[in-house]
Structure formats: C-alpha cells, structure tokens
Protein backbone atom coordinates (compact mmCIF):
# COMPACT_ATOMS: atom_id res chain seq x y z
CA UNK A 1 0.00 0.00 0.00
CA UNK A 2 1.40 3.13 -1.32
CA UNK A 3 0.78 6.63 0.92
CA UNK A 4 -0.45 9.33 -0.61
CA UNK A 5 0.93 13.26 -0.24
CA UNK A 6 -1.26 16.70 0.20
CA UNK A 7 -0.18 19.38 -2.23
CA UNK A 8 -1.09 21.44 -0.03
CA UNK A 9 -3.61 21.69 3.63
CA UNK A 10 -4.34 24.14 5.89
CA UNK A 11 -6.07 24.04 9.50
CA UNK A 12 -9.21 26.81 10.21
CA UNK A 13 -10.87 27.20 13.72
CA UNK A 14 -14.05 29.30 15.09
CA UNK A 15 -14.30 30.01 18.42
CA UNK A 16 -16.44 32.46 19.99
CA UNK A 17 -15.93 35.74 22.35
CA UNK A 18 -14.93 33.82 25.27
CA UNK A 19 -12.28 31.81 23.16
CA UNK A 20 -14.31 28.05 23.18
CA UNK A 21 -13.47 26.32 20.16
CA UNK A 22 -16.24 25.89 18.02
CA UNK A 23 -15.43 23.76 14.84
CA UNK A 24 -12.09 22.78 13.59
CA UNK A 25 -11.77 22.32 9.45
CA UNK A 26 -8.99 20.76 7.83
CA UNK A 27 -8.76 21.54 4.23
CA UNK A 28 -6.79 19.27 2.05
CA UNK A 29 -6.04 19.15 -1.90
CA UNK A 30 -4.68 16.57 -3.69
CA UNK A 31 -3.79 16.80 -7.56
CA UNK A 32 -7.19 18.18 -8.84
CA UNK A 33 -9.49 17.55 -5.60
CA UNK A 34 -10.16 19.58 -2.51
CA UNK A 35 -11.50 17.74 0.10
CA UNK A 36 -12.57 19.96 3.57
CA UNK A 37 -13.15 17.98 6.92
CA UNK A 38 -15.24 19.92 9.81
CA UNK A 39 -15.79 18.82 13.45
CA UNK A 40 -17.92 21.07 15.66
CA UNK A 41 -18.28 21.31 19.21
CA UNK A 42 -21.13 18.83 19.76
CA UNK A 43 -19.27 16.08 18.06
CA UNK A 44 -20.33 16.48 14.13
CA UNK A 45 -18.04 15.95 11.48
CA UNK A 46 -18.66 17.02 7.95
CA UNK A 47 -16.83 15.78 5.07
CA UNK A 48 -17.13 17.85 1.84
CA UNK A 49 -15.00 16.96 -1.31
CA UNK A 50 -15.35 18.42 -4.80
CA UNK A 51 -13.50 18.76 -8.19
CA UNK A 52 -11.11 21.26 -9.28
CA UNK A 53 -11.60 23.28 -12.22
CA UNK A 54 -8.21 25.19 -13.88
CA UNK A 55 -7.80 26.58 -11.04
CA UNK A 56 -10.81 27.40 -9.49
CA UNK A 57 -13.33 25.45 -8.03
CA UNK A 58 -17.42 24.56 -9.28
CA UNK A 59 -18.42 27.07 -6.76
CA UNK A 60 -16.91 29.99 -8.25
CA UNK A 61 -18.42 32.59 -10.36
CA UNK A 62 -15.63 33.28 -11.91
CA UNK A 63 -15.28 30.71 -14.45
C-alpha cells in the first residue's frame, strides 16, 4: 500500500468571544481535488469533497 501526499492543507478554527473552540476544518487538496473535513463542538463531522476546475473550483463565479 502506497501513501499518498497533500499538495497542499491548511487548518481553520471558530471560536467564539470567550475563546471556546467551536469547529475545527482541515482543508486538504490533492492533484485536482479539494476535500474539507469539519468537526464542531457537539461532536459532528462534515466531510465535503469536490473537483477542481483550472484553477478554481465549481463554486466559483468566476469561471
């Protein structure tokens, strides 16, 4: 079994006024996919993965 390497990631956290930690979200792309993994406070996790597009994603506008 062969690993397999990020191009790139990045780590993103919300907390509120009094500094509790909200949700954590690592982002993650690999060759052309991004893939974004959330867990909130209460235990959630959210896994969101889509295509990339030269350069920009399906969400964009800017296409």
């Amino acid at each position: 079994m062969r690993p397999e390497y990020a191009n790139a990631f990045g780590l993103r956290k919300v907390s509120d006024k009094e500094g509790q930690l909200l949700e954590v979200t690592l982002d993650i792309s690999y060759k052309y996919m991004e893939n974004a993994i959330t867990v909130n406070a209460q235990g959630g996790i959210e896994n969101v993965g889509q295509a990339l597009v030269l350069g920009y994603t399906r969400s964009d506008d800017r296409v």
